[in-house]
Protein backbone atom coordinates (compact mmCIF):
# COMPACT_ATOMS: atom_id res chain seq x y z
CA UNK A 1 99.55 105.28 123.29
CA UNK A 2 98.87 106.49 119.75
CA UNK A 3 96.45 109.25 121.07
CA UNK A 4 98.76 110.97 123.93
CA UNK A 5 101.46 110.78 121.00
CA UNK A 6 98.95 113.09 118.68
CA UNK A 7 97.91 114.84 121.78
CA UNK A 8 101.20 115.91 122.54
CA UNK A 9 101.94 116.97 118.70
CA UNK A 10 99.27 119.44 118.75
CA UNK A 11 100.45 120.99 122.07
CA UNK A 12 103.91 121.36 120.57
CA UNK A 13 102.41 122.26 117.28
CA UNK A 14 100.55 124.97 119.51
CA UNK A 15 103.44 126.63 120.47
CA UNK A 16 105.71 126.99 117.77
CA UNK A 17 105.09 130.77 116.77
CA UNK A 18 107.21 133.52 114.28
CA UNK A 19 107.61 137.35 115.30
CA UNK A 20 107.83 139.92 112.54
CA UNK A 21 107.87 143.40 112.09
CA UNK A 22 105.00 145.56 110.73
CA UNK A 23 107.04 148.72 109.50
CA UNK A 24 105.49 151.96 108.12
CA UNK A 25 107.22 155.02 107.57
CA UNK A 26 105.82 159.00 107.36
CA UNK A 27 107.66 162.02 105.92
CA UNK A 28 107.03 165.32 106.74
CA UNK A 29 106.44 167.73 104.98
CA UNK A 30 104.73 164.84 103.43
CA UNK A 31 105.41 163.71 99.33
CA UNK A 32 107.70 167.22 98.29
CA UNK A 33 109.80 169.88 99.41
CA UNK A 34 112.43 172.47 98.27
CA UNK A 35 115.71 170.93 98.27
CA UNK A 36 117.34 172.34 101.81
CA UNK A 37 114.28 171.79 103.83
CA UNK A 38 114.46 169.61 107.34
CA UNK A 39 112.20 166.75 106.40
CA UNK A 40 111.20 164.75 109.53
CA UNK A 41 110.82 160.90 109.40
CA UNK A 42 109.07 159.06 111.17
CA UNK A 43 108.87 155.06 111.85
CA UNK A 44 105.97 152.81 113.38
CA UNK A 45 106.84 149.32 114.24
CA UNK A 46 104.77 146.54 115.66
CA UNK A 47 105.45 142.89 116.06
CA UNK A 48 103.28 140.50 115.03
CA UNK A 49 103.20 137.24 116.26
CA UNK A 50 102.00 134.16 114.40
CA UNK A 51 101.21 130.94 116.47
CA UNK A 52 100.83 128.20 114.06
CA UNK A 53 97.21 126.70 115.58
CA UNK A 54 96.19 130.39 116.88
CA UNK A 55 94.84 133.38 115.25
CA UNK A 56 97.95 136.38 114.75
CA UNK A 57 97.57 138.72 117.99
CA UNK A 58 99.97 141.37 118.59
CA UNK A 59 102.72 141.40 121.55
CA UNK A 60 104.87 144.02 122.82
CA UNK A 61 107.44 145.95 121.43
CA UNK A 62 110.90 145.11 122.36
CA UNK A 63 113.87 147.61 121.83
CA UNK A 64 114.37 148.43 118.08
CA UNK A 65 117.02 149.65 115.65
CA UNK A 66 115.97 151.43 112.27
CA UNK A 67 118.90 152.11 109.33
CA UNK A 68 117.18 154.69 107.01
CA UNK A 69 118.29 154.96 103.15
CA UNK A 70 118.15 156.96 100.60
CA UNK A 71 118.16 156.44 96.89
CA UNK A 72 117.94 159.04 94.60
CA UNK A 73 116.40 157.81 91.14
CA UNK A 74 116.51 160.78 89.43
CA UNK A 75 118.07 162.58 87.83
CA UNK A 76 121.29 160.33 88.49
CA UNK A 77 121.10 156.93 90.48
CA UNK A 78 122.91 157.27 93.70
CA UNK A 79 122.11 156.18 97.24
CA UNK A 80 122.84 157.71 100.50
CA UNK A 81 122.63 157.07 104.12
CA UNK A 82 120.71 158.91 106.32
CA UNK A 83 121.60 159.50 110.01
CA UNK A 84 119.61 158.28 113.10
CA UNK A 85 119.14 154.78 114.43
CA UNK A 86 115.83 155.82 116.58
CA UNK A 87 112.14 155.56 115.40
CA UNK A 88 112.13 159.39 114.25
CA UNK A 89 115.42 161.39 112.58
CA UNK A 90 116.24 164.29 109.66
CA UNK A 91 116.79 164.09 106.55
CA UNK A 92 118.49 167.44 104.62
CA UNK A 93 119.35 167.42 101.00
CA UNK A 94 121.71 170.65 99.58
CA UNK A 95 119.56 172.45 96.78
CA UNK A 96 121.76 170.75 94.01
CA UNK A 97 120.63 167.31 94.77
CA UNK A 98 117.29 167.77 94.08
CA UNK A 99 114.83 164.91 92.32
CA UNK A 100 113.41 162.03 92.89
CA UNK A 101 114.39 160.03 96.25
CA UNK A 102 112.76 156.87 97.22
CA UNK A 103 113.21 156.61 101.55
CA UNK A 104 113.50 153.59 103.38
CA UNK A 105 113.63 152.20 107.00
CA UNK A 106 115.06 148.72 107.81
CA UNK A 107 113.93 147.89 111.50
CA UNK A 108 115.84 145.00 113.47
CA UNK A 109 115.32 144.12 116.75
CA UNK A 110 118.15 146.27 119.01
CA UNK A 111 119.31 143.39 121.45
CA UNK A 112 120.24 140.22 119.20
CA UNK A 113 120.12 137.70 118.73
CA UNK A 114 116.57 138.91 119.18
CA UNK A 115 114.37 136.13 117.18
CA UNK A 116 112.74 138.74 115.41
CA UNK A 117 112.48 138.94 111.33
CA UNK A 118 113.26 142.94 109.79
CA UNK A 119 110.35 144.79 108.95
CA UNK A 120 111.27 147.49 105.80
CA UNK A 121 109.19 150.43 104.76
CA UNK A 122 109.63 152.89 101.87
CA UNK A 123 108.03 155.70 100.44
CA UNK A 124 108.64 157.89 97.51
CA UNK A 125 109.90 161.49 97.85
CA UNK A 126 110.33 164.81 95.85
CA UNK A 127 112.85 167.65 96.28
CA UNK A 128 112.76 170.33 94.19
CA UNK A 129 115.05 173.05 93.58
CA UNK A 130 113.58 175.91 91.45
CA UNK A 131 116.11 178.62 92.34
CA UNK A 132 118.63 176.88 90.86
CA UNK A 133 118.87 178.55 87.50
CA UNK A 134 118.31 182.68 87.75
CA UNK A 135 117.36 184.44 85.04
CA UNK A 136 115.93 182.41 82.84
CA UNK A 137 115.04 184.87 79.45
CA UNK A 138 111.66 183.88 77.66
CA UNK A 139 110.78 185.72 74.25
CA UNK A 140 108.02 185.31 72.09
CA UNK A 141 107.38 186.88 68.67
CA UNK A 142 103.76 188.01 69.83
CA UNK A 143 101.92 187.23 73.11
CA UNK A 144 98.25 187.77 71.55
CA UNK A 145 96.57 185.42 69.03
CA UNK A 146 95.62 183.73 66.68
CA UNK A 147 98.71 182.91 64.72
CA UNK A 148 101.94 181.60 64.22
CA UNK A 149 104.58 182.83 67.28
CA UNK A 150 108.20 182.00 67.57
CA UNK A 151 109.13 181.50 71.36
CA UNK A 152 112.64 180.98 72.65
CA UNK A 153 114.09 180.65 75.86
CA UNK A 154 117.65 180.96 77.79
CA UNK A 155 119.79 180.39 80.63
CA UNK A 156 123.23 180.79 81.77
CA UNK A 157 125.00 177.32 82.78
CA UNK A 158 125.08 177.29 86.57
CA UNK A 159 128.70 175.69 87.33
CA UNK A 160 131.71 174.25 84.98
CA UNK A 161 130.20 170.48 84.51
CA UNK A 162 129.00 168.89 81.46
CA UNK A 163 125.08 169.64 81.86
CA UNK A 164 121.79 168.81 80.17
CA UNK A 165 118.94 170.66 79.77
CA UNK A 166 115.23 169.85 79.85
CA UNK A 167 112.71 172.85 78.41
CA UNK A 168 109.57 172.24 79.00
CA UNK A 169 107.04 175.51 77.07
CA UNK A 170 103.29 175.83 78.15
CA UNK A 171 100.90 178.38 77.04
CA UNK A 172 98.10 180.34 78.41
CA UNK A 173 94.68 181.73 76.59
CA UNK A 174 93.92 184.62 79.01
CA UNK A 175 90.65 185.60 77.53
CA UNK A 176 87.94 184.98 79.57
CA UNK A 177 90.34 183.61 82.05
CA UNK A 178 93.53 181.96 81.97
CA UNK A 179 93.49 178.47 80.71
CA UNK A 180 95.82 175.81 78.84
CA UNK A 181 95.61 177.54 74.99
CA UNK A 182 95.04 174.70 72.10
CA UNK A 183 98.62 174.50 71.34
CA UNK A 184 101.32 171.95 72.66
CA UNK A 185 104.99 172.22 72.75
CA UNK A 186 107.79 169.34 72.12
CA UNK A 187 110.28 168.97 75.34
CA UNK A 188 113.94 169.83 74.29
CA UNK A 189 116.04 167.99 76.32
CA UNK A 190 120.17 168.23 74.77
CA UNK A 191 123.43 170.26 76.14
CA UNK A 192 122.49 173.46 74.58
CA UNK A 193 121.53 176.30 77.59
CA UNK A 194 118.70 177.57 74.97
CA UNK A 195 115.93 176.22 73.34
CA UNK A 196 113.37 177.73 70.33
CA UNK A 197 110.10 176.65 69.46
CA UNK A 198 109.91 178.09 65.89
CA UNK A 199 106.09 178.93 63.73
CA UNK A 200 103.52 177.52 66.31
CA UNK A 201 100.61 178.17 64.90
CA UNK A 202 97.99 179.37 67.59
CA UNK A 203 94.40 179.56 67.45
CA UNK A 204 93.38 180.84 70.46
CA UNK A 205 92.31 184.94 70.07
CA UNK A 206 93.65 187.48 72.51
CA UNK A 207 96.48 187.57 75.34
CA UNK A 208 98.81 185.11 75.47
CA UNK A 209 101.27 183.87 78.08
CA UNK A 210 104.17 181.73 77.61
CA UNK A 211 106.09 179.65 80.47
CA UNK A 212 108.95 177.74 80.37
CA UNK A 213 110.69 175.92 82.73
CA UNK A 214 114.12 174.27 82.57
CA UNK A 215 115.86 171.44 84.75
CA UNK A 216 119.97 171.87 84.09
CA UNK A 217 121.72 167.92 85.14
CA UNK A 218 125.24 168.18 85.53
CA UNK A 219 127.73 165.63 85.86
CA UNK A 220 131.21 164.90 86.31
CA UNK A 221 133.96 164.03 88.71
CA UNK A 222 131.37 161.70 90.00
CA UNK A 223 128.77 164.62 91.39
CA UNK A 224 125.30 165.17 89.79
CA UNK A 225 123.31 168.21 90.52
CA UNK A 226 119.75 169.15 89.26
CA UNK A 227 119.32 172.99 89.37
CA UNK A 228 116.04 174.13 87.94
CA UNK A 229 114.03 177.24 86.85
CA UNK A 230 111.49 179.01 85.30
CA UNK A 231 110.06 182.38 83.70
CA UNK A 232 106.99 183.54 81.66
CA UNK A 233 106.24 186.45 79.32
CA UNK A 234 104.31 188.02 81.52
């Protein structure tokens, strides 16, 4: 009696199993785009089944639903949804809310209650938006060293919110080809639409080019737009 009792404990035991989903999600273009570009998604799903006295081995497919998110994380926090409840959809961000998005696809089985567990994918996402700001006006005091150069930089605000600016200067040794010249420059980051880099002292001899590029964040009446852009001395 004991043994068909542990015999029949196994067979149940055999046939106890859990389904989940095996989720991974592709955007393309892949990792970055302009702000305003169509960028495709696309989901793979699998279920996986796990018997508890057999190895995993994959089954079929049954109907699906996917949810797709998503969050911006910079330069503001916000999340939004995205439309499309089928294993590929389009995702289109206005220029303004460029930065840095992280997607994500929640897959449930379509016909409940369907005894599957979600499967959830995400991947990280750039949109950038480097028309933003036009012009941006870059001086310097010379553009050939060695020596000590003043360089400023300005833009006009682009809109009537309270904005911040990033300025980020780089430099170029052009001499015997351009490459990064020995100096470095502080970020400004602050609500002023101009930023100065006074007496950098230079060591690099001959042609010099400056670049600069700005990021402009502004917020209020619960909106927050990145507009960004750039110019150079030469």
């Amino acid at each position: 009696m004991k043994t068909n009792i542990l015999l029949a404990l196994v067979f149940v035991a055999g046939t106890i199993h859990a389904e989940t989903l095996n989720v991974k999600l592709a955007a393309s273009p892949p990792a970055s785009a302009a702000a305003g570009t169509t960028v495709t998604l696309t989901t793979s799903a699998s279920v996986v089944t796990r018997l508890v006295t057999t190895p995993i081995r994959q089954t079929t497919t049954p109907p699906l639903s996917y949810r797709y998110t998503a969050t911006r994380t910079s330069p503001c926090q916000e999340t939004m949804p995205i439309g499309g409840n089928g294993a590929t959809t389009v995702w289109t961000v206005p220029p303004t809310k460029a930065g840095q998005y992280n997607i994500s696809v929640t897959v449930t089985g379509a016909i409940p209650p369907s005894g599957i567990t979600p499967g959830t994918a995400t991947t990280s996402y750039t949109l950038t938006n480097n028309s933003g700001l036009a012009p941006v006006s870059l001086t310097a005091s010379s553009t050939t060293g060695p020596g000590t150069i003043s360089v400023s930089a300005s833009v006009a605000p682009p809109g009537a919110l309270a904005y911040t600016y990033r300025w980020a200067l780089s430099c170029l040794s052009m001499l015997p080809g351009p490459h990064p010249c020995s100096a470095s420059f502080p970020m400004k980051e602050g609500p002023q639409n101009s930023a100065s880099w006074p007496s950098v002292t230079i060591s690099d001899p001959g042609p010099l080019r400056f670049l600069v590029h700005v990021d402009a964040i502004g917020q209020g009446g619960g909106s927050c737009t990145l507009n960004s852009g750039s110019a150079s001395t030469q």
